[in-house]
Structure formats: structure tokens, C-alpha cells
PDB file of N, CA and C in Angstrom:
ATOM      1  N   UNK A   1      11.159 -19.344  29.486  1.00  0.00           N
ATOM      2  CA  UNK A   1      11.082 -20.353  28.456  1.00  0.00           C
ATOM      3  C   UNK A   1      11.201 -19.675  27.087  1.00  0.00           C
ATOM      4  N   UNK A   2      11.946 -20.318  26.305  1.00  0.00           N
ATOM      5  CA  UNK A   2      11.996 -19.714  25.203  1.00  0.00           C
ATOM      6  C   UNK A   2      11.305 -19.788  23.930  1.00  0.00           C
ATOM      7  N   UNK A   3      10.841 -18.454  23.054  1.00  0.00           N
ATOM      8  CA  UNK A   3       9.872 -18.923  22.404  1.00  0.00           C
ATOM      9  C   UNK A   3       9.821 -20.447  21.398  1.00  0.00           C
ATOM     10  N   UNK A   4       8.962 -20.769  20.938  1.00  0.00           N
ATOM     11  CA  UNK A   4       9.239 -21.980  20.167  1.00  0.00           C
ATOM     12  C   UNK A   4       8.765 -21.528  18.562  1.00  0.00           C
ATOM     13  N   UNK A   5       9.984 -22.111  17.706  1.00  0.00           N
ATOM     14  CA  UNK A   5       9.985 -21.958  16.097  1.00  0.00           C
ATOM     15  C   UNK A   5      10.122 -22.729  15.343  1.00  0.00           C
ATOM     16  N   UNK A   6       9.020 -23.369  15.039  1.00  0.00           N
ATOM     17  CA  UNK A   6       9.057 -25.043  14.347  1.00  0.00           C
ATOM     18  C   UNK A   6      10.041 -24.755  12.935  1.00  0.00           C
ATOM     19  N   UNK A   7      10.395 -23.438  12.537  1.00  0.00           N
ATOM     20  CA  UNK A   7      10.823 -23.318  11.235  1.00  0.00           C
ATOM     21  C   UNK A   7      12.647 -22.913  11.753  1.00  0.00           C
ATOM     22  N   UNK A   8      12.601 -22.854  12.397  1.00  0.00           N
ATOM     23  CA  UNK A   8      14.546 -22.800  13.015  1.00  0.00           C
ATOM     24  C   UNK A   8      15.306 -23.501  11.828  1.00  0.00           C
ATOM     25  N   UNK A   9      15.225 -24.946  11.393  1.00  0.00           N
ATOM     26  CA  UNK A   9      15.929 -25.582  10.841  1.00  0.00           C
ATOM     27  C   UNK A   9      15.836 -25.522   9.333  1.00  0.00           C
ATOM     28  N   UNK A  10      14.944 -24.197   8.714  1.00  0.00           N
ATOM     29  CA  UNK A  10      14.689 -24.348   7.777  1.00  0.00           C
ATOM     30  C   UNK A  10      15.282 -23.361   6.917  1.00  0.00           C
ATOM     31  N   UNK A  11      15.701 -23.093   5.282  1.00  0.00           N
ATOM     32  CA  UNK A  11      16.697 -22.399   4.851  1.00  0.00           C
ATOM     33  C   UNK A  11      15.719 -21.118   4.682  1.00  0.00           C
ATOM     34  N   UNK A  12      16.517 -19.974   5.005  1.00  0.00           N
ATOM     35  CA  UNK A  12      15.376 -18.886   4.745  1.00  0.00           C
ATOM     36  C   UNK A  12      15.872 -18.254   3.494  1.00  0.00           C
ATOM     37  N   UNK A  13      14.841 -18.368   2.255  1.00  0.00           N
ATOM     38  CA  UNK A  13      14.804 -17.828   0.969  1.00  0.00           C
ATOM     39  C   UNK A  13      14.745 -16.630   0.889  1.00  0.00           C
ATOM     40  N   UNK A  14      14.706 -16.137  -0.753  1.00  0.00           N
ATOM     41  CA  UNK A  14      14.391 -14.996  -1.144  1.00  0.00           C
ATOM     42  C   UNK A  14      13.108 -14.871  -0.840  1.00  0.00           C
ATOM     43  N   UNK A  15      12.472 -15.927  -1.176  1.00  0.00           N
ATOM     44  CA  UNK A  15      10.837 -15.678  -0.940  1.00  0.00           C
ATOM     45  C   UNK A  15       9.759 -15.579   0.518  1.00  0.00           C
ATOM     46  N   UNK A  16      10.738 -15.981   1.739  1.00  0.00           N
ATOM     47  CA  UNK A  16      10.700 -16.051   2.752  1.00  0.00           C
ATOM     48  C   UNK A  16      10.082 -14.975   3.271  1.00  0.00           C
ATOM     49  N   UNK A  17       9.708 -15.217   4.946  1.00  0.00           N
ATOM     50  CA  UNK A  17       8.889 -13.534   5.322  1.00  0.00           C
ATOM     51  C   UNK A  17      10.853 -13.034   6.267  1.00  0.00           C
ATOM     52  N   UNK A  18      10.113 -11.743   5.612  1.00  0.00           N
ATOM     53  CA  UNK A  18      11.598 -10.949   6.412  1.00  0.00           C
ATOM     54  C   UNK A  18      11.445 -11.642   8.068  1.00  0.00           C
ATOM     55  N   UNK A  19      12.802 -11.581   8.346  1.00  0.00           N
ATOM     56  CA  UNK A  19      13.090 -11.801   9.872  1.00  0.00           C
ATOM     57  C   UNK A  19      14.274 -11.109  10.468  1.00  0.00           C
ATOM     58  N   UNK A  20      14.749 -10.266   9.698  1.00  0.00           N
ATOM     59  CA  UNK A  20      15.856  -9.325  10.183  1.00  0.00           C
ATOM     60  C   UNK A  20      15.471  -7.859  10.198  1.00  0.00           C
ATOM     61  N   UNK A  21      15.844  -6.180  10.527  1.00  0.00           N
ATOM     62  CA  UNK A  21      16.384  -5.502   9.789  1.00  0.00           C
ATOM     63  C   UNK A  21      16.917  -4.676  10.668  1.00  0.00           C
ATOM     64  N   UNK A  22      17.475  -3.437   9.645  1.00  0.00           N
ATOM     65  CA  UNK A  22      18.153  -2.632  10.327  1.00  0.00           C
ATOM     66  C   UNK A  22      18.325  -1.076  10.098  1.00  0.00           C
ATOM     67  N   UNK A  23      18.308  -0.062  10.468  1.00  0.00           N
ATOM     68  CA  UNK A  23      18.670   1.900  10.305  1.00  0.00           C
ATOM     69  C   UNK A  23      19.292   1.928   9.151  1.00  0.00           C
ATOM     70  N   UNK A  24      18.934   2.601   7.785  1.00  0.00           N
ATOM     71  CA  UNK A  24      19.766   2.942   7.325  1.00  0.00           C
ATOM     72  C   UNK A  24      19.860   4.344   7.307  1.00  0.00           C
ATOM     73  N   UNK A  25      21.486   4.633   7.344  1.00  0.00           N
ATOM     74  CA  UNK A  25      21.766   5.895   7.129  1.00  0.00           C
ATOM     75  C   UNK A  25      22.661   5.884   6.060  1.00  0.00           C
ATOM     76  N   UNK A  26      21.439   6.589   5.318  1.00  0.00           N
ATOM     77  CA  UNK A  26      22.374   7.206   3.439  1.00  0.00           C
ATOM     78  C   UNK A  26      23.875   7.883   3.619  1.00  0.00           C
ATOM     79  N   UNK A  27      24.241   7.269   2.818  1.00  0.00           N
ATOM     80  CA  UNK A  27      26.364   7.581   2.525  1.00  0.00           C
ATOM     81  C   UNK A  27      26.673   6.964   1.381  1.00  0.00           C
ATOM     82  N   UNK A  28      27.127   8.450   0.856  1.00  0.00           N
ATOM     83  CA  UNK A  28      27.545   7.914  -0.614  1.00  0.00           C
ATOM     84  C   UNK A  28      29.093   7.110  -0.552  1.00  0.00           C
ATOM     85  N   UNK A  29      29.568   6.839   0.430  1.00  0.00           N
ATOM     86  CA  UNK A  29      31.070   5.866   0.535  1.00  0.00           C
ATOM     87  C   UNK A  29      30.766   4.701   0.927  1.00  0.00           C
ATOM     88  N   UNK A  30      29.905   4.780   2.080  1.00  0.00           N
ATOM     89  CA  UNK A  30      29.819   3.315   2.373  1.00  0.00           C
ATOM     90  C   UNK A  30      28.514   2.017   2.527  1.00  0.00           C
ATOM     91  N   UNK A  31      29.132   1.099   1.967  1.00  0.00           N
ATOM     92  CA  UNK A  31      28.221   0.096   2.074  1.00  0.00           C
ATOM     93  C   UNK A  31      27.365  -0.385   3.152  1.00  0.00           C
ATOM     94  N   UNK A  32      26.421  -1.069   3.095  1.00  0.00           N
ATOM     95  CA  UNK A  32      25.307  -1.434   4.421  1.00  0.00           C
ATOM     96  C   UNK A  32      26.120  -2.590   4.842  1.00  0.00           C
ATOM     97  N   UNK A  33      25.598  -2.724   5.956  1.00  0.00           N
ATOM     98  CA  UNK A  33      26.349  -3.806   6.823  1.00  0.00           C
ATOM     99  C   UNK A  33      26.005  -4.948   6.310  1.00  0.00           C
ATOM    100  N   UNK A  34      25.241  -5.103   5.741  1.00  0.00           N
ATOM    101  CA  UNK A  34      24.414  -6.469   5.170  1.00  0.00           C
ATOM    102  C   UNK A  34      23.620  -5.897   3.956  1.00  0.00           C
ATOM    103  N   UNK A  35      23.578  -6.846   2.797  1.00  0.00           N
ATOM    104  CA  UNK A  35      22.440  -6.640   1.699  1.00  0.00           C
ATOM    105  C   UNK A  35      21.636  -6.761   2.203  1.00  0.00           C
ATOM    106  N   UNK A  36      20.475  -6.077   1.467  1.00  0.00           N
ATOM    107  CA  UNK A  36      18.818  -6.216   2.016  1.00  0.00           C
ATOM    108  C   UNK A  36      18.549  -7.364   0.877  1.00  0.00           C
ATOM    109  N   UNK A  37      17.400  -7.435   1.745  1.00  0.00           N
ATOM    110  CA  UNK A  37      16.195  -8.827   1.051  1.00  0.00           C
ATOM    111  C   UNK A  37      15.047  -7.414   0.494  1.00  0.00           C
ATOM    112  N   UNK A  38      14.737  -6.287   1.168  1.00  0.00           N
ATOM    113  CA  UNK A  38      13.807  -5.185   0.793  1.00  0.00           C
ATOM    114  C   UNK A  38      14.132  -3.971   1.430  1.00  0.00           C
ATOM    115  N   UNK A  39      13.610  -3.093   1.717  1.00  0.00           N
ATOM    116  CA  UNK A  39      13.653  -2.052   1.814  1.00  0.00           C
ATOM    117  C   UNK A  39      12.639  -1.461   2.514  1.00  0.00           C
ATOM    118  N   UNK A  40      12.054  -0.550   2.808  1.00  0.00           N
ATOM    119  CA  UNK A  40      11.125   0.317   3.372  1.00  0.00           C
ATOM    120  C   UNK A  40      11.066   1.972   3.896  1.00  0.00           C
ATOM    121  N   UNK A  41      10.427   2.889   3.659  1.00  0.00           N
ATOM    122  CA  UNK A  41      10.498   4.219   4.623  1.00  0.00           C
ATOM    123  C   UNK A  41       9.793   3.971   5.227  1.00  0.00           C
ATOM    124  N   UNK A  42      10.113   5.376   6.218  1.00  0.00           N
ATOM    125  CA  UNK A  42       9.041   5.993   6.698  1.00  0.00           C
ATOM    126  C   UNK A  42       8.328   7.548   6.691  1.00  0.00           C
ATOM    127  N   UNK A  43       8.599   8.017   5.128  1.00  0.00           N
ATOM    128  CA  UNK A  43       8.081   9.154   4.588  1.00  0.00           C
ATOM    129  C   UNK A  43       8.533   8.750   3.294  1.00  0.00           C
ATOM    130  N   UNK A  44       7.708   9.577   2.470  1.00  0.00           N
ATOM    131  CA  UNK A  44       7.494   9.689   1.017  1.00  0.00           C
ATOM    132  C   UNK A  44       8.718  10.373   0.412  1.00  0.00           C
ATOM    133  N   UNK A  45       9.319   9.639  -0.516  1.00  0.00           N
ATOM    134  CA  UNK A  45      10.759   9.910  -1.112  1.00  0.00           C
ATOM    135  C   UNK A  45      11.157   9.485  -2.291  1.00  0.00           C
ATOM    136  N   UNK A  46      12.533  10.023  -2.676  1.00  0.00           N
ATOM    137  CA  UNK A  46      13.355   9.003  -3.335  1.00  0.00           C
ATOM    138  C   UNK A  46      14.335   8.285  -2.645  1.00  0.00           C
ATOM    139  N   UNK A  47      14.739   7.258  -2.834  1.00  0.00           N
ATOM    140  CA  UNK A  47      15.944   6.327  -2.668  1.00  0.00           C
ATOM    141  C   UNK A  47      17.021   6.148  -3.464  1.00  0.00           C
ATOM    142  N   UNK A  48      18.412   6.690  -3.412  1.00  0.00           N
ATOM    143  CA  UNK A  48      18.914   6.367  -4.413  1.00  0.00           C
ATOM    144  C   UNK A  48      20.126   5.427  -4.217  1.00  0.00           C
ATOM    145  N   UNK A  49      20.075   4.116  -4.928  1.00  0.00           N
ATOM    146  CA  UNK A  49      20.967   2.704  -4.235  1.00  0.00           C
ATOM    147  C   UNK A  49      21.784   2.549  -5.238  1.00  0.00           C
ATOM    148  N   UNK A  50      22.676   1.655  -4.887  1.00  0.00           N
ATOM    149  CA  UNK A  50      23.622   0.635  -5.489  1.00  0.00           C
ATOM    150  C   UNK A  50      22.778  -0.570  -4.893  1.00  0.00           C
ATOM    151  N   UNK A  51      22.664  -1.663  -6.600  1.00  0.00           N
ATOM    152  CA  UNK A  51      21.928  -2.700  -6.420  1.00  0.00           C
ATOM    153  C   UNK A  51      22.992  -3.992  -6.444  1.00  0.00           C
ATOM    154  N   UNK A  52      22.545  -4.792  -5.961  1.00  0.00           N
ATOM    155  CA  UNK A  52      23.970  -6.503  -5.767  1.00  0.00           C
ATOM    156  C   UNK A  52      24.535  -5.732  -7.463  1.00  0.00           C
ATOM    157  N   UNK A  53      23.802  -5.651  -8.276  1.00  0.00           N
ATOM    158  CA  UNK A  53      24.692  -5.807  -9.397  1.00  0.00           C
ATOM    159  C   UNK A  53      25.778  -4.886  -9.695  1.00  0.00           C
ATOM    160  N   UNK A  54      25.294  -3.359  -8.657  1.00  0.00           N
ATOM    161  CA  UNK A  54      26.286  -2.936  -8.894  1.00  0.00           C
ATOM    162  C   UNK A  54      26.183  -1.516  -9.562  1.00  0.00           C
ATOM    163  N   UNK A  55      24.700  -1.089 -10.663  1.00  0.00           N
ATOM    164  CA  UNK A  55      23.825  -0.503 -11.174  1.00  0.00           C
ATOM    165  C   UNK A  55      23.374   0.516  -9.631  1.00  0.00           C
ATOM    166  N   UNK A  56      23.623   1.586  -9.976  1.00  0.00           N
ATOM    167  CA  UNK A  56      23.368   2.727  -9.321  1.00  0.00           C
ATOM    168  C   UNK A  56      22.024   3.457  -9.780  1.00  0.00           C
ATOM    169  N   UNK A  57      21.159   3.325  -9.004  1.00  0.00           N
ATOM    170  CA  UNK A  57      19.625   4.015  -9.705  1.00  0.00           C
ATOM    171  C   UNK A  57      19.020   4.572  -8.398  1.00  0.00           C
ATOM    172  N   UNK A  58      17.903   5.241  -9.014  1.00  0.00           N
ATOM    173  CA  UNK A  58      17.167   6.068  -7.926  1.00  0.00           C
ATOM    174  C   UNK A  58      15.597   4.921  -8.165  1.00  0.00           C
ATOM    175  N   UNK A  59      15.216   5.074  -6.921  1.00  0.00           N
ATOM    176  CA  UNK A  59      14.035   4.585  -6.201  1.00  0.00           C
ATOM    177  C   UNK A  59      13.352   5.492  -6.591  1.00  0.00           C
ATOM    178  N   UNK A  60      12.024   6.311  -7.330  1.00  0.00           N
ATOM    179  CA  UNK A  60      11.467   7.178  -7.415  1.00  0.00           C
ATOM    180  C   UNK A  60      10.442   6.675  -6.734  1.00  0.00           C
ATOM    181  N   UNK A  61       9.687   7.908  -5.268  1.00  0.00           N
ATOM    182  CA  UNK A  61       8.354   8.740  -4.650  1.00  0.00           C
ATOM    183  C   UNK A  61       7.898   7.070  -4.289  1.00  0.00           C
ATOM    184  N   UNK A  62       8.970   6.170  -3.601  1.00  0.00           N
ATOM    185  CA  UNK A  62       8.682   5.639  -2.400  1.00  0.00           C
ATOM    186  C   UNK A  62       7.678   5.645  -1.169  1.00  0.00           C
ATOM    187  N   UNK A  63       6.639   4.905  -1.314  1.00  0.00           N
ATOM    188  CA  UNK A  63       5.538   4.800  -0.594  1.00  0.00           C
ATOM    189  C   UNK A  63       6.082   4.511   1.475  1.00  0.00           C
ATOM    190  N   UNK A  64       5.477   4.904   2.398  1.00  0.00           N
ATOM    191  CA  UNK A  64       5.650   4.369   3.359  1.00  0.00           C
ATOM    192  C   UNK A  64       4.860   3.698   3.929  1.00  0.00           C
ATOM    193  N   UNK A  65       5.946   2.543   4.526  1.00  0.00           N
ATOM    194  CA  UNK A  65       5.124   1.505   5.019  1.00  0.00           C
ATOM    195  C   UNK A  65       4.966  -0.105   4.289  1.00  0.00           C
ATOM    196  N   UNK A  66       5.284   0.489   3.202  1.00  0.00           N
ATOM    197  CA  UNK A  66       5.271  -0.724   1.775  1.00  0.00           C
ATOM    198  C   UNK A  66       6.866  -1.558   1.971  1.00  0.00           C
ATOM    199  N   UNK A  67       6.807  -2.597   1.698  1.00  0.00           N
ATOM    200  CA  UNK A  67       7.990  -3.185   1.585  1.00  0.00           C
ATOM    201  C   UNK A  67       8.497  -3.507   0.111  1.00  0.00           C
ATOM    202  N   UNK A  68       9.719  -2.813  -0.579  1.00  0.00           N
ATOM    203  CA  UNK A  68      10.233  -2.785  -1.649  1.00  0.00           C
ATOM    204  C   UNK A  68      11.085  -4.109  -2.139  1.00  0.00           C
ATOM    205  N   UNK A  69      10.943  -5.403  -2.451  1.00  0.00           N
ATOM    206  CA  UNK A  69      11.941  -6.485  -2.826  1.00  0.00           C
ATOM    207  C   UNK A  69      13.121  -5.923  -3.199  1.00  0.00           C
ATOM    208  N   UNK A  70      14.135  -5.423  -3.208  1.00  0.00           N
ATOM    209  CA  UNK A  70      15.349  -4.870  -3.415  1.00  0.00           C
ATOM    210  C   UNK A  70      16.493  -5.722  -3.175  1.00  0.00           C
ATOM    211  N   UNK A  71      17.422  -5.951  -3.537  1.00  0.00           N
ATOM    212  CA  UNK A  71      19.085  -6.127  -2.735  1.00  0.00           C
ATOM    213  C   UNK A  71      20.000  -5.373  -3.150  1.00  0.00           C
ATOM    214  N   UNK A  72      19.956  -4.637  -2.042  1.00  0.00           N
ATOM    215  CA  UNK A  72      20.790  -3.084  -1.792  1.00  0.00           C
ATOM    216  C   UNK A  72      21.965  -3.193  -1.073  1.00  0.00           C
ATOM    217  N   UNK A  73      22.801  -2.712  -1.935  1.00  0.00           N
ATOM    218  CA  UNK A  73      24.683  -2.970  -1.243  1.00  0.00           C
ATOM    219  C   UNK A  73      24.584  -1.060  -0.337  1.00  0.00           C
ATOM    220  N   UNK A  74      24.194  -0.179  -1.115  1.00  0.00           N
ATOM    221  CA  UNK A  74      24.326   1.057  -0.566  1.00  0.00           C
ATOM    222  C   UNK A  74      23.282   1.810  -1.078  1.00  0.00           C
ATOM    223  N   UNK A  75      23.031   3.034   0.222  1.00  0.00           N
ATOM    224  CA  UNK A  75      21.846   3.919   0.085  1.00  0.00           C
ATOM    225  C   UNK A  75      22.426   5.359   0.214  1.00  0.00           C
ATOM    226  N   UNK A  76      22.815   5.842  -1.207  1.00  0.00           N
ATOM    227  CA  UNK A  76      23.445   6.848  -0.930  1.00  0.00           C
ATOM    228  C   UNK A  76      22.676   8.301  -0.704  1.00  0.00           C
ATOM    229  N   UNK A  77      23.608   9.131  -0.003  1.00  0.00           N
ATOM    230  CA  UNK A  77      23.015  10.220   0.330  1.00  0.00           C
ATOM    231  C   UNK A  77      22.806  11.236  -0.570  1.00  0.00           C
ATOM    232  N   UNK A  78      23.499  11.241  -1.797  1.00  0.00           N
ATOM    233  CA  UNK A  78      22.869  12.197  -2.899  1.00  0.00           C
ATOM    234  C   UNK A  78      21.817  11.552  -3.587  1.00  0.00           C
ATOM    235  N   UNK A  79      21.015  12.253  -3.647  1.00  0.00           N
ATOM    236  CA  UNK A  79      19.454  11.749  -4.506  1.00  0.00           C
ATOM    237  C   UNK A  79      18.935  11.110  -3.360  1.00  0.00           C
ATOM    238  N   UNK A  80      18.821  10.963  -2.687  1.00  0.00           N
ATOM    239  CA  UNK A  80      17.655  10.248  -0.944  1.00  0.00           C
ATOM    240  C   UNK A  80      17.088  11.339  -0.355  1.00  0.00           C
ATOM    241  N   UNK A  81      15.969  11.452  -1.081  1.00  0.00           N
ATOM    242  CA  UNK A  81      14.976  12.382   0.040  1.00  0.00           C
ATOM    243  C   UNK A  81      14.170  11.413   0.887  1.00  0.00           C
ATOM    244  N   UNK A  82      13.928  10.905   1.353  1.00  0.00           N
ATOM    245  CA  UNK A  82      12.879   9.487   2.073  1.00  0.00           C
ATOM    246  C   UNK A  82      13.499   9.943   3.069  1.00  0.00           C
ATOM    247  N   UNK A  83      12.881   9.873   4.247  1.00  0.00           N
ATOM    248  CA  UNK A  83      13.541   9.643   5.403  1.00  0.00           C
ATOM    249  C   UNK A  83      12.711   7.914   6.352  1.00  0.00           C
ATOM    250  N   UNK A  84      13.429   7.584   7.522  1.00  0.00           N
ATOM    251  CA  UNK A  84      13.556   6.366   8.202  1.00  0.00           C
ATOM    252  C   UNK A  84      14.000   5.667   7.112  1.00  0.00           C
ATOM    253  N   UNK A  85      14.316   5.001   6.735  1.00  0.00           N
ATOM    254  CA  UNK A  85      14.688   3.993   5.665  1.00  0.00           C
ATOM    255  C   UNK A  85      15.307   3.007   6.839  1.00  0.00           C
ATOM    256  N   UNK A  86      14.510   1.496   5.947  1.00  0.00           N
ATOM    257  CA  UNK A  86      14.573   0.487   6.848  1.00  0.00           C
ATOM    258  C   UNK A  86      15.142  -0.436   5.790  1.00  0.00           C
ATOM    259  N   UNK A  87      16.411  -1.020   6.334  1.00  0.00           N
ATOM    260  CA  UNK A  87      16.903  -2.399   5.255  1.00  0.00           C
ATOM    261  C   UNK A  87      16.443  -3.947   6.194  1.00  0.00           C
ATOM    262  N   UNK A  88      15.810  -4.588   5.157  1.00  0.00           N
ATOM    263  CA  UNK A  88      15.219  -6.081   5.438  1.00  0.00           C
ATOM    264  C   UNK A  88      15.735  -7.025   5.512  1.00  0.00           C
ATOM    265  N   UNK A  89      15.899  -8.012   6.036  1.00  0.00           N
ATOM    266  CA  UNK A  89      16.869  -8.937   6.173  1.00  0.00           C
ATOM    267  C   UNK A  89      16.299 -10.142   6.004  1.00  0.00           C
TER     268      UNK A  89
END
């Protein structure tokens, strides 16, 4: 039987609880398969992204475990010391 989700039919926001994510692996060429809704490690780092806008910045000494509100087109590999990095969906 399959689980039951009274919220199926409902639009999922920015403000919404995450319900996706996925591995990222830092590359300074290519884009994530999907924008994030947030972000996350799993060690203490920097992050350094391309944001929707486009603005290339570093994440500075990234907490793990914390979820970052972000929308991240790319997580590039110069300037990313963090390791696991998790994109939110």
C-alpha cells in the first residue's frame, strides 16, 4: 500500500520543507542537474557557487548539518573545501 500524502496536490514553494536532493560534485564547467532550494555539508568548509543570478561567490566556513537557503546553478571546484555537499530540492 502506498504511503498516503494529503499534500500531493499542493504547489511546493520556496518556503516549503525540502522534499528532494541530490551529490554534489564541485566542477568549475558544469552546472547541477537542478537548482537547489538549499544546500548543506557534511564537513566544515567553503563553498564556492554560481547563484540563479549568475554572481559567483564563495560560501565562507560552512557549518555541517545546517541547511543553507541558496539557489545554486553550480558548485565549483576552485575555492570548495567542504566536503559531502548536498543540493536541496
Amino acid at each position: 500500500m502506498p504511503i498516503l500524502d494529503i499534500f500531493d496536490d499542493h504547489h511546493n514553494g520556496l518556503t516549503g520543507p525540502i522534499c528532494g536532493g541530490f551529490d554534489v560534485t564541485p566542477d568549475d564547467a558544469t552546472d547541477l542537474p537542478q537548482m537547489t532550494r538549499g544546500v548543506m555539508v557534511g564537513s566544515v568548509g567553503d563553498v564556492a557557487v554560481v547563484l540563479k543570478s549568475g554572481d559567483a561567490i564563495t560560501l565562507p566556513a560552512l557549518s555541517p548539518g545546517v541547511i543553507y537557503p541558496v539557489r545554486i546553478t553550480r558548485v565549483l571546484a576552485t575555492g570548495t573545501t567542504a566536503s559531502g555537499i548536498k543540493g536541496l530540492i
